[in-house]
Protein backbone atom coordinates (compact mmCIF):
# COMPACT_ATOMS: atom_id res chain seq x y z
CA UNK A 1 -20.37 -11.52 -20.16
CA UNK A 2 -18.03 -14.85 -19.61
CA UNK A 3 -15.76 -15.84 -16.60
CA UNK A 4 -13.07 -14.14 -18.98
CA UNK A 5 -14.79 -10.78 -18.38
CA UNK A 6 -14.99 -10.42 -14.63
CA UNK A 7 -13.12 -6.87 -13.56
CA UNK A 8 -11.57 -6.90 -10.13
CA UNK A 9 -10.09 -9.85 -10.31
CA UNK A 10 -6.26 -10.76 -10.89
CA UNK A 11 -5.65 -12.23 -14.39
CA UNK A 12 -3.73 -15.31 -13.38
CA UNK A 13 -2.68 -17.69 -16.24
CA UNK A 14 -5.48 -20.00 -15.23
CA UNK A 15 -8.59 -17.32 -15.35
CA UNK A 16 -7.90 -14.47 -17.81
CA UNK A 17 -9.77 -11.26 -18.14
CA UNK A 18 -11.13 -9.31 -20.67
CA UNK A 19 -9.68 -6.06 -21.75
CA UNK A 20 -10.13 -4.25 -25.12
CA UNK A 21 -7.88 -6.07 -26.97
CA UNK A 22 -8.56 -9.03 -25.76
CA UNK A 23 -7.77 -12.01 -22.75
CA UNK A 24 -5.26 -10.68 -20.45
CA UNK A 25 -3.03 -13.03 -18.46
CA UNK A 26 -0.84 -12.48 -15.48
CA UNK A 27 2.54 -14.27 -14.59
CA UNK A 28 4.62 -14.57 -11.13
CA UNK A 29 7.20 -17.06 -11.67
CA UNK A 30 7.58 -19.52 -8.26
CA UNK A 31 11.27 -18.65 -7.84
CA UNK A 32 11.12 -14.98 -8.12
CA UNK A 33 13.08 -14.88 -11.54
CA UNK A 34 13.35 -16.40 -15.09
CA UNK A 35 16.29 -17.65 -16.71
CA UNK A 36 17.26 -15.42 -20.55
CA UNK A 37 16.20 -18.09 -22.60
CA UNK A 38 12.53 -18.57 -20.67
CA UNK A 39 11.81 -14.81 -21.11
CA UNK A 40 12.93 -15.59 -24.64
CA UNK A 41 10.19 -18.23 -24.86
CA UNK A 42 7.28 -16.19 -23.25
CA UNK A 43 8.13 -13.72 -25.55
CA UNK A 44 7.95 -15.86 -28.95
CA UNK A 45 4.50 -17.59 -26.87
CA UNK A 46 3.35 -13.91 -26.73
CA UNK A 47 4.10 -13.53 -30.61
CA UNK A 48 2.37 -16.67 -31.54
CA UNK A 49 -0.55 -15.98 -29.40
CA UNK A 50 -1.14 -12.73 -28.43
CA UNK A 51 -0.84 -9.73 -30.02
CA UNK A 52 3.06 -9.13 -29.25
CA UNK A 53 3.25 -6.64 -26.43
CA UNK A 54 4.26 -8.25 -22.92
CA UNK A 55 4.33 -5.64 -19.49
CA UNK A 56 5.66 -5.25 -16.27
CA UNK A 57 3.09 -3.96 -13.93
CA UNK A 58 3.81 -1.98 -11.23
CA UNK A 59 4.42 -4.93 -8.70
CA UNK A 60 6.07 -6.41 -10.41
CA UNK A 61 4.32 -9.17 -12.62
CA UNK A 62 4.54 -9.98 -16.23
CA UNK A 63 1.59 -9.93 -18.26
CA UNK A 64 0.85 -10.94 -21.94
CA UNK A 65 -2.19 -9.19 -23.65
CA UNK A 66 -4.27 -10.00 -26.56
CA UNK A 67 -5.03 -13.72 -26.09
CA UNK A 68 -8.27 -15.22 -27.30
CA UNK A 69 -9.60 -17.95 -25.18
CA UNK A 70 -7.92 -20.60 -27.10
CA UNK A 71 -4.40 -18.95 -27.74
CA UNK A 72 -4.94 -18.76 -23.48
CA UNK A 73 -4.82 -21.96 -23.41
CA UNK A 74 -1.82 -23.01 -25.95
CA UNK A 75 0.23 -20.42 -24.18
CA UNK A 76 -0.80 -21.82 -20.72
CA UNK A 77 0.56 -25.33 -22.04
CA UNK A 78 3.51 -24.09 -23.44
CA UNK A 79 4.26 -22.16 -20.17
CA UNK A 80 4.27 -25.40 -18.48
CA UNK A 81 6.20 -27.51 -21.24
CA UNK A 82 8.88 -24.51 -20.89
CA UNK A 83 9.23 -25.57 -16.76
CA UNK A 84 8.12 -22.42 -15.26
CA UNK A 85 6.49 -22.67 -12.33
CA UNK A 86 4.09 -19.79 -11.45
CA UNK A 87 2.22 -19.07 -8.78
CA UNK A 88 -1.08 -18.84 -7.43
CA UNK A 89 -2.89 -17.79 -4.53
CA UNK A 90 -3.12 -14.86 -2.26
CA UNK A 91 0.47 -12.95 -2.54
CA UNK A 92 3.30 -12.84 -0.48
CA UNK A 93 5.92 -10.50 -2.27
CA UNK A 94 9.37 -10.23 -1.74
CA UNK A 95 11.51 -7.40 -2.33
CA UNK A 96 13.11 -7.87 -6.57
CA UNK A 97 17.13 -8.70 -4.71
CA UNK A 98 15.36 -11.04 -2.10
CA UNK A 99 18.46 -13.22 -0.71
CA UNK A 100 21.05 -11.61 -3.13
CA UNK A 101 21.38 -8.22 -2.06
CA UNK A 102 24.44 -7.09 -0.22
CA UNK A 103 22.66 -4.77 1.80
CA UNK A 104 19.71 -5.76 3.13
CA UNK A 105 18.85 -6.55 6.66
CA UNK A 106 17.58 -10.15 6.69
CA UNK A 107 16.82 -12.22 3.81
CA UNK A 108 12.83 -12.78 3.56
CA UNK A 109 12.28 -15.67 1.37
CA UNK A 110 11.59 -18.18 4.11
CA UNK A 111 9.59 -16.07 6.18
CA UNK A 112 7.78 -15.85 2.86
CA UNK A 113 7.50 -19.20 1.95
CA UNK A 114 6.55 -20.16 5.36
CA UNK A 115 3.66 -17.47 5.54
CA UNK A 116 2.81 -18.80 2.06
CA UNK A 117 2.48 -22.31 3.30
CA UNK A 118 0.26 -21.50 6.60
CA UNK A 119 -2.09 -19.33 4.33
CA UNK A 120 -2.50 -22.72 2.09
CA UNK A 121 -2.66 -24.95 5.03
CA UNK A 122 -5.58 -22.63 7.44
CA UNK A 123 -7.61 -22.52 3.85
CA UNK A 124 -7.32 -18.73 3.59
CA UNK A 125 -7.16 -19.03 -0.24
CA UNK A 126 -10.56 -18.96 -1.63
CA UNK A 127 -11.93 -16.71 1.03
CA UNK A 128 -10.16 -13.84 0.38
CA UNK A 129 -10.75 -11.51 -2.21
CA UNK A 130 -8.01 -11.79 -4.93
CA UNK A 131 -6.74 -8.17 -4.10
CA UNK A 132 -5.81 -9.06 -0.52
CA UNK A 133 -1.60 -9.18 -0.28
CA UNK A 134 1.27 -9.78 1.81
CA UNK A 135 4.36 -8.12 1.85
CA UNK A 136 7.92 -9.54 3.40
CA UNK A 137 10.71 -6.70 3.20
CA UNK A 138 14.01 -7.35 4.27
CA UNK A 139 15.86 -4.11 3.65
CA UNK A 140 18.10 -3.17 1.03
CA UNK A 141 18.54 -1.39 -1.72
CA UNK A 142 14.89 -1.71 -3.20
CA UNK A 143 12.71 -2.32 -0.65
CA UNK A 144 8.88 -2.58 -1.05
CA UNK A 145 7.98 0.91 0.95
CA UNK A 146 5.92 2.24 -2.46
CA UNK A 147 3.66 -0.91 -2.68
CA UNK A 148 0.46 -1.21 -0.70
CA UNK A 149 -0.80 -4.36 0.87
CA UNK A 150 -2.80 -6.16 3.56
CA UNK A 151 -0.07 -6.64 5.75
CA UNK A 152 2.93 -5.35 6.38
CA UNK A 153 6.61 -7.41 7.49
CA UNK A 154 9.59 -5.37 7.40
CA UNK A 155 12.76 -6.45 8.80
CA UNK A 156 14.47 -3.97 11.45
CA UNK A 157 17.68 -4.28 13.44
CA UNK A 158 17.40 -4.84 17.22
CA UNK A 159 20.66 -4.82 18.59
CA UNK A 160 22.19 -8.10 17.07
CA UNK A 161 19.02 -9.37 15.77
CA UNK A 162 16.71 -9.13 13.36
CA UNK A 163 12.96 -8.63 14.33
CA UNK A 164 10.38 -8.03 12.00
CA UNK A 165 7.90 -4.94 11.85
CA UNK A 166 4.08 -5.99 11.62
CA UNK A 167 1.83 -3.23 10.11
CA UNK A 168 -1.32 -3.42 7.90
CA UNK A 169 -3.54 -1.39 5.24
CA UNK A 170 -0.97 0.86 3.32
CA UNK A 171 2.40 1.43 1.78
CA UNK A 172 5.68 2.11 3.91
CA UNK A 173 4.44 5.54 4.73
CA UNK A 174 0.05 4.99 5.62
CA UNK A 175 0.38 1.14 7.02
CA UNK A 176 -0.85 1.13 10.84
CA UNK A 177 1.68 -0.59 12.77
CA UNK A 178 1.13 -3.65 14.93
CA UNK A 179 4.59 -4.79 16.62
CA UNK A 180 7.59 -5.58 16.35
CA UNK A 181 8.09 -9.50 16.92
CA UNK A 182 9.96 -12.13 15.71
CA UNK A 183 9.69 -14.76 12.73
CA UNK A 184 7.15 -16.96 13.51
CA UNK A 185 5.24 -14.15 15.69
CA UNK A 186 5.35 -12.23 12.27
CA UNK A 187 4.10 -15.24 10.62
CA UNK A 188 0.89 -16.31 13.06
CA UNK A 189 0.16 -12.46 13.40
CA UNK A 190 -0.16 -12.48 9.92
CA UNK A 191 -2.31 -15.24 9.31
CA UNK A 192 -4.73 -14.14 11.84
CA UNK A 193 -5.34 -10.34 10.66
CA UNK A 194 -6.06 -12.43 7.38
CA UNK A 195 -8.13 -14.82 9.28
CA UNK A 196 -10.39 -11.66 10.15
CA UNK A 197 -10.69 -10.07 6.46
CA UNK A 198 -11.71 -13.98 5.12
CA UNK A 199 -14.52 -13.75 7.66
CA UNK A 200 -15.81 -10.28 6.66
CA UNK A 201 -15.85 -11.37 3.28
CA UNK A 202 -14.30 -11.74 -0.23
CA UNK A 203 -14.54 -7.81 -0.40
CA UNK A 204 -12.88 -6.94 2.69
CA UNK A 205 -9.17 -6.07 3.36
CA UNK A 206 -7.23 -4.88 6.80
CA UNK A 207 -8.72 -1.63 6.36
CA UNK A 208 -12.28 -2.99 7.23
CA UNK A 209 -10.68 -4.08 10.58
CA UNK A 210 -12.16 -2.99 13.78
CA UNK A 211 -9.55 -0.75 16.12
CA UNK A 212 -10.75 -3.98 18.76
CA UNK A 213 -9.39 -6.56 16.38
CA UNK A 214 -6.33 -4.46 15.70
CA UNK A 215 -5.82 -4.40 19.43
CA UNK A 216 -5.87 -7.99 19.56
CA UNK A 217 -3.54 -8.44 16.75
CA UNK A 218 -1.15 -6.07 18.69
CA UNK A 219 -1.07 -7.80 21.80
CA UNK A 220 -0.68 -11.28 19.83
CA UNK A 221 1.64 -13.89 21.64
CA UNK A 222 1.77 -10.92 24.54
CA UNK A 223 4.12 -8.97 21.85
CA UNK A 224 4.11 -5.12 23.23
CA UNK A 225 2.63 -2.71 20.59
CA UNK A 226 5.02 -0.87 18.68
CA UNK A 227 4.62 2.53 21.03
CA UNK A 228 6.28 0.35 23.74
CA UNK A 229 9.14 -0.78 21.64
CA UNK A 230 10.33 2.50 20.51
CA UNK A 231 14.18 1.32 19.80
CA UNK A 232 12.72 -1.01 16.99
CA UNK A 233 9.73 0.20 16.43
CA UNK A 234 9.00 -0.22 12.25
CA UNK A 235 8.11 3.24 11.93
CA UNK A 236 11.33 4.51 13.67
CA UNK A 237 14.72 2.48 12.27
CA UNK A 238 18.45 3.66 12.43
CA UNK A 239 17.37 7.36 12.82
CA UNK A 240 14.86 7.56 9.92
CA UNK A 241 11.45 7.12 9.53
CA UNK A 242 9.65 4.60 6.95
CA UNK A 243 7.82 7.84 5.57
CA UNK A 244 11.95 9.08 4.66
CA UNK A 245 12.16 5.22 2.93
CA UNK A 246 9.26 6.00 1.01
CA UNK A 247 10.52 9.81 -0.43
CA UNK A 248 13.75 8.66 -1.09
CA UNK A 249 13.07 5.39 -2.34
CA UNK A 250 14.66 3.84 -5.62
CA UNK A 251 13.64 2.92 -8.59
CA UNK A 252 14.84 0.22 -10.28
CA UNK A 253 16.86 1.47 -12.67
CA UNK A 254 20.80 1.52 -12.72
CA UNK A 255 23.09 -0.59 -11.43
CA UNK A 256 23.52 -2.43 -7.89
CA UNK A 257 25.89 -4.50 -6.47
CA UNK A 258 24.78 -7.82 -4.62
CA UNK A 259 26.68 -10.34 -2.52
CA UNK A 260 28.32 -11.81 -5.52
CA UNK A 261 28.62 -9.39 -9.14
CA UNK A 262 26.04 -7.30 -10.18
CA UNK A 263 22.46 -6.21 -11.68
CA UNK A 264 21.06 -4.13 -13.75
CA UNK A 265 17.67 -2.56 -13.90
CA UNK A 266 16.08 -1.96 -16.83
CA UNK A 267 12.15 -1.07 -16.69
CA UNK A 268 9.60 -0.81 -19.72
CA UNK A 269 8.19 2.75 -20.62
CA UNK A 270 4.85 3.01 -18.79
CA UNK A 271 5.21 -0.83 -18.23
CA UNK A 272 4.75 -2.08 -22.12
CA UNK A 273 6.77 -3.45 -24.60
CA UNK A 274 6.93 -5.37 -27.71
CA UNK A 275 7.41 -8.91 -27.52
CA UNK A 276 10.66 -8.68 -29.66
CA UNK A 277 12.18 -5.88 -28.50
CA UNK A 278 12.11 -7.86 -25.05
CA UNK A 279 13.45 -11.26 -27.00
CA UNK A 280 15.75 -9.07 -28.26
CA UNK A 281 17.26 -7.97 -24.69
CA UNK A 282 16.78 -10.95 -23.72
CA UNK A 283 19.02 -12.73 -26.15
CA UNK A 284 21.96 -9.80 -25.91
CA UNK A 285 21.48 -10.74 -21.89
CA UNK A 286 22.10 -14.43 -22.44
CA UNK A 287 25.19 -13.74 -24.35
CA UNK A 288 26.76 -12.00 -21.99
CA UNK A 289 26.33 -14.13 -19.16
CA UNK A 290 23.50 -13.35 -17.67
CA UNK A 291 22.00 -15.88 -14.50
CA UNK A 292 18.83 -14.86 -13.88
CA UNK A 293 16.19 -12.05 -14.98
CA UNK A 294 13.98 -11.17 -12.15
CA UNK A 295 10.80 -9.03 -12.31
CA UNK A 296 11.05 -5.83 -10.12
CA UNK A 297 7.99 -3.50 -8.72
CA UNK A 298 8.11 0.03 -10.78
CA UNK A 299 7.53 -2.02 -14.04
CA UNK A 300 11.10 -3.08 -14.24
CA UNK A 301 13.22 -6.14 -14.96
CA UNK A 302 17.18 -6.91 -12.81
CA UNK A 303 19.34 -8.66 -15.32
CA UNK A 304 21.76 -10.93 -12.37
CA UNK A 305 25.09 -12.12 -12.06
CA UNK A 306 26.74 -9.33 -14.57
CA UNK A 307 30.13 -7.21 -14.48
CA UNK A 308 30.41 -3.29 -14.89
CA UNK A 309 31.37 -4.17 -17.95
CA UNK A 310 28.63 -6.25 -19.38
CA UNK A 311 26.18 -4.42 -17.41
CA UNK A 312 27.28 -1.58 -19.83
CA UNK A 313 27.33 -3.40 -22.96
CA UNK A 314 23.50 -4.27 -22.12
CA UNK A 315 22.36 -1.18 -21.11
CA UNK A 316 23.42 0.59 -24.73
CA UNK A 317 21.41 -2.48 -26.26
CA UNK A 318 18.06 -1.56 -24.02
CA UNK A 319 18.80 2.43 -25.07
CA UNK A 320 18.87 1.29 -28.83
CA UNK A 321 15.43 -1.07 -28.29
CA UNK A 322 13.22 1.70 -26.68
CA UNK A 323 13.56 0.64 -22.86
CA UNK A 324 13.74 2.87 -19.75
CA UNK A 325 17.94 2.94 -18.92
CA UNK A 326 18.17 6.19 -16.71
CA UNK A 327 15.93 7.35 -13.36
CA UNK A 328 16.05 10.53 -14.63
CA UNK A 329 14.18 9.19 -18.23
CA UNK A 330 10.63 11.66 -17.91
CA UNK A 331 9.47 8.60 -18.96
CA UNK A 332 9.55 7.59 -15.16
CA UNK A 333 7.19 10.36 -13.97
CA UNK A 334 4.33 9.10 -16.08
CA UNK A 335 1.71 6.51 -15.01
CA UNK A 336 -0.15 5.63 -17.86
CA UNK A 337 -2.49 2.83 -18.55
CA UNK A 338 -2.73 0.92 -21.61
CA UNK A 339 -5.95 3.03 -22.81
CA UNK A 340 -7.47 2.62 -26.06
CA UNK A 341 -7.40 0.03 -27.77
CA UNK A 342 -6.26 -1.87 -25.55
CA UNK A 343 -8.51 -1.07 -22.73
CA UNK A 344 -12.77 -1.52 -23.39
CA UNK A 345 -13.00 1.42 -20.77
CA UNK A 346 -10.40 3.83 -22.35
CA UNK A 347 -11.82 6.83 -23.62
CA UNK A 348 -8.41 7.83 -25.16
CA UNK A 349 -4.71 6.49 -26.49
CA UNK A 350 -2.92 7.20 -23.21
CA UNK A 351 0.37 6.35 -23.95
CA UNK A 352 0.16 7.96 -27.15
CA UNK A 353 -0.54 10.86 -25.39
CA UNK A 354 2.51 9.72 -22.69
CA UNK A 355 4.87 9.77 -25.37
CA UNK A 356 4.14 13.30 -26.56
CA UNK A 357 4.47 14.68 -23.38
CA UNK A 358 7.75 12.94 -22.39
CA UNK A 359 9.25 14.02 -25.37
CA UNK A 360 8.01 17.62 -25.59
CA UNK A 361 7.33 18.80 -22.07
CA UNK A 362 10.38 16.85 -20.28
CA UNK A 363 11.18 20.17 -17.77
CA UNK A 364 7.97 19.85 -15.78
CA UNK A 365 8.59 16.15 -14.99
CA UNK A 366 10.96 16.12 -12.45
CA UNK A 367 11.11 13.68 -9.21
CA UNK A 368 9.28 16.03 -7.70
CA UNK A 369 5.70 15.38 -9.90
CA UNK A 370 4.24 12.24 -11.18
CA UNK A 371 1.79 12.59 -13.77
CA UNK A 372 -0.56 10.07 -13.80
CA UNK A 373 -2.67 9.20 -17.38
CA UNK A 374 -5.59 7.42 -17.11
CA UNK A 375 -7.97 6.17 -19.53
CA UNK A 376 -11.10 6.13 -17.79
CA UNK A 377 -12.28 6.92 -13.67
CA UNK A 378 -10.86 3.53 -12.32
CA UNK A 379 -7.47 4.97 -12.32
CA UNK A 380 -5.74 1.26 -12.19
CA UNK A 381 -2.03 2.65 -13.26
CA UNK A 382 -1.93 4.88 -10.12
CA UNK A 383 -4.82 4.77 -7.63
CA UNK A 384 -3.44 7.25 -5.54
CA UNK A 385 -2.67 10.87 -5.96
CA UNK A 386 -1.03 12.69 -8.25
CA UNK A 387 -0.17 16.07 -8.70
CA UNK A 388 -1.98 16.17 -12.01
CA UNK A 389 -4.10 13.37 -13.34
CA UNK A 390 -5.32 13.55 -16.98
CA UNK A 391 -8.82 11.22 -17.22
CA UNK A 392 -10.87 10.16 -20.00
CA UNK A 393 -14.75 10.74 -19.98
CA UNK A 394 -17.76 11.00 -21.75
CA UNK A 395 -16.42 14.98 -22.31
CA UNK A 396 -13.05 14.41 -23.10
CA UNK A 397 -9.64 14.80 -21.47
CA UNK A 398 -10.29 16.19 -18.14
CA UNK A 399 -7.46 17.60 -15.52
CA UNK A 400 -7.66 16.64 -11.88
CA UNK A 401 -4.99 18.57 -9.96
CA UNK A 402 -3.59 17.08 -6.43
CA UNK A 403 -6.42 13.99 -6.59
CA UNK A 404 -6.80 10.49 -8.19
CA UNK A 405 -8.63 9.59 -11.28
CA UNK A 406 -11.85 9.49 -9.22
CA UNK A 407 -12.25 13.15 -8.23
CA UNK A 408 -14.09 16.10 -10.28
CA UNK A 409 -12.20 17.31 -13.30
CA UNK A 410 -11.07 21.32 -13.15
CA UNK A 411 -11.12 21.30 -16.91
CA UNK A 412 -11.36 19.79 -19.64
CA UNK A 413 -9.94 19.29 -23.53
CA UNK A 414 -9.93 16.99 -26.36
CA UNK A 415 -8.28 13.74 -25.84
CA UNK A 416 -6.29 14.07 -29.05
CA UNK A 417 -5.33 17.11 -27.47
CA UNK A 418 -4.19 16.77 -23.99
CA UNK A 419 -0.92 16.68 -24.58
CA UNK A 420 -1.00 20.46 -25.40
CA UNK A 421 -3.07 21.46 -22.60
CA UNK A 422 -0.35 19.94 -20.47
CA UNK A 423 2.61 21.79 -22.72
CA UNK A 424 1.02 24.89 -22.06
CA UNK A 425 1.28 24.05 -17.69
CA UNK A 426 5.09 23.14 -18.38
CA UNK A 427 5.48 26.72 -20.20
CA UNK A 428 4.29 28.32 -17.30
CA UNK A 429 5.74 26.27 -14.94
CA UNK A 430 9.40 27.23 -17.02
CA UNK A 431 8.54 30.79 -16.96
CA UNK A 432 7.42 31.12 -13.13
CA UNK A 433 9.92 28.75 -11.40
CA UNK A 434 11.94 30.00 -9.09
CA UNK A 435 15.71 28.99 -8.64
CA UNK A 436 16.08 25.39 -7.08
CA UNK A 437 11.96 25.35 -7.19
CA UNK A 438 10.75 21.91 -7.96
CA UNK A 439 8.03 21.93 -10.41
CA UNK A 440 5.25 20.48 -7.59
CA UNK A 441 6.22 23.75 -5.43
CA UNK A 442 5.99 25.85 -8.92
CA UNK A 443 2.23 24.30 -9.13
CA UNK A 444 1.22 24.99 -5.68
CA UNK A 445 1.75 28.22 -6.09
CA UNK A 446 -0.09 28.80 -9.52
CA UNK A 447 -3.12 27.14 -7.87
CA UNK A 448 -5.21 24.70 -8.83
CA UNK A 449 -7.40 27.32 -10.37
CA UNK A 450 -4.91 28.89 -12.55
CA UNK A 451 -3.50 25.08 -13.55
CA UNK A 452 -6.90 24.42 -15.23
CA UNK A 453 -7.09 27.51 -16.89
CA UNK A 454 -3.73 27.09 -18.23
CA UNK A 455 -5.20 23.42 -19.12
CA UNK A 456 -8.54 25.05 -20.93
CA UNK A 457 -6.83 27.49 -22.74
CA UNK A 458 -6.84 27.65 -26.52
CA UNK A 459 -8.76 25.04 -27.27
């Protein structure tokens, strides 16, 4: 095994990874977005050296698969002759409409860059394991309450001004909160919960925190704990709580209005594409005007600076090329990975599989299920729940109801043939359901028990 192969680690531009088909590289442009004709050029570079399908993970990066450690490198030079900047380090992510969105509560891109800059300066960079993050939400209409990380910084309203929520080890719903400070409070509290994962090690993250270092993070700078701040508290804002910003959150998908004109969100089904369908879009997007293209978490991408107009004009083009135009696409309850052969650990073609389902069992994927694909135990497209998870093993296609990709199986089939084992669940889920019954309440009540069966059957 070579440097290329180590798993675990995040595929930057500068150290690849092996997958099945290949050296993997990962892309987070400096400034948050690319202009039409750079995505136009990664795509051709991902032509020339890869082997022409580029994805959107689900924070939010850009990736370009089937490299070979030479074509790594060409495409690593031309990224650089093409004057995009990416970056590197531990990240601090910003919400996709960071500093352009007409609703959001404070604009985080300097507390960003600022956190960025004291993480470089303190030399927290190489001792932290490269799956430790940082998130900086201001608000708005796509916030960053679905993605997990380290630590936490949310903006809230306090009156007239704008403090910032502290919280650590989950998404917008799990995350333990801190307090409730300001800026540069944020910042140094921050710095010093990562100061305590670097010295437990490149495997730790804020979960391995004692509750007597949390305690200590809490009362940083003599900042009261959140309980003691209950008008601004993070997990209390407005009247709702950041578990309601998680069920109700939004994908990125559709049209929003900014400060000044327009984006629209397009996303890639299960996060892949062809390189030319995307140079495609991308082309149609620079003719009509479009400023920037900025990567979005949810495997997405915001064309900027467009009219109602134009924004429809482009949205019939991504329709005709294959991509993700409506929330409501089935296409959007479906986590799949890339699976075989793209994947050396796949046991099965995932999104083959995806694809099937989407198109033949639509009904049972409503907003009220995700179904989660995966092609082997590691679960990487969703490592949480799901209400049903199909995973790939030495015995096949196995079904793990209401668990990740880690737990047992209930049952098992074919992978060539999961897709009916699942058609068969949406039959009886159509037959059962009562009126206004979302299909997760239809499962619960058929049982976890009777869902495998259902799975099993026929085979």
């Amino acid at each position: 095994m070579n440097a290329f192969s180590r798993r675990g680690a995040c595929p930057a531009l500068s150290a690849p990874m092996q997958t099945g088909d290949g050296l993997l590289v990962r892309l987070n442009p400096v400034d948050g977005g690319l202009s039409p004709k750079s995505l136009i050029g990664l795509g051709e570079s991902a032509l020339r050296h890869g082997n022409g399908v580029m994805e959107v993970t689900a924070r939010g990066s850009l990736q370009i698969r089937g490299l070979s450690a030479e074509s790594a490198r060409l495409l690593a030079a031309e990224v650089d002759a093409m004057g995009i900047a990416v970056r590197t380090g531990v990240p601090v992510d910003t919400g996709p409409l960071a500093g352009i969105d007409s609703q959001e509560i404070a604009d985080p891109s300097s507390l960003a860059e600022r956190l960025r800059a004291a993480i470089l300066e303190t030399g927290l960079t190489g001792r932290l394991g490269p799956k430790v993050s940082v998130v900086v939400d201001g608000g708005g209409q796509l916030g960053m309450d679905a993605l997990s990380a380290d630590v936490r910084l949310k903006a809230v309203r306090a009156g007239e001004d704008v403090h910032w929520g502290v919280s650590i080890a989950g998404d917008g719903r799990s995350a333990k909160p801190l307090a409730t400070v300001d800026a540069d409070a944020a910042r140094d509290i921050a710095v010093a919960a990562l100061r305590m994962v670097a010295e437990k090690g490149r495997e730790a993250h804020t979960r391995d925190l004692s509750h007597r270092q949390l305690a200590s993070l809490a009362g940083w700078h003599s900042i009261a704990a959140p309980s003691l701040l209950p008008d601004i508290s993070p997990k209390r804002v407005s009247g709702r709580t950041e578990g309601d910003a998680v069920e109700r959150h939004r994908a990125p998908i559709g049209l929003f209005g900014l400060k000044a004109a327009y984006a629209l969100g397009i996303a890639l089904p299960y996060g892949s594409i062809p390189a030319q369908n995307l140079i495609e879009l991308a082309t149609k997007a620079a003719e009509i005007g479009t400023t920037e293209i900025r990567l979005a978490p949810g495997r997405a991408l915001l064309f900027i600076g467009l009219s109602p107009t134009t924004c429809a004009s482009l949205q019939a083009s991504a329709t005709t090329l294959g991509f993700v135009t409506s929330s409501t696409d089935p296409r959007t309850r479906i986590a799949a990975c890339p699976g075989t052969p793209a994947c050396a650990s796949g046991r099965f073609a995932t999104r083959a599989i995806a694809e099937t389902i989407a198109t033949e069992s639509p009904d049972l994927l409503d907003t009220s299920l995700t179904l989660h694909i995966s092609g082997c135990a590691k679960g990487c497209a969703h490592p949480g729940a799901a209400m049903l998870t199909l995973v790939g093993d030495e015995n096949g296609a196995g079904l793990v109801v209401d668990g990740t990709a880690k737990a047992l199986p209930a049952g098992y089939r074919p992978g060539y043939d999961a897709a009916r084992g699942v058609a068969a669940i949406a039959a009886a889920v159509h037959g059962a359901r009562h009126p206004g019954e979302t299909a997760a309440a239809c499962l619960a009540r058929l049982g976890a028990a009777g869902i495998a069966e259902l799975y099993r059957r026929n085979q």
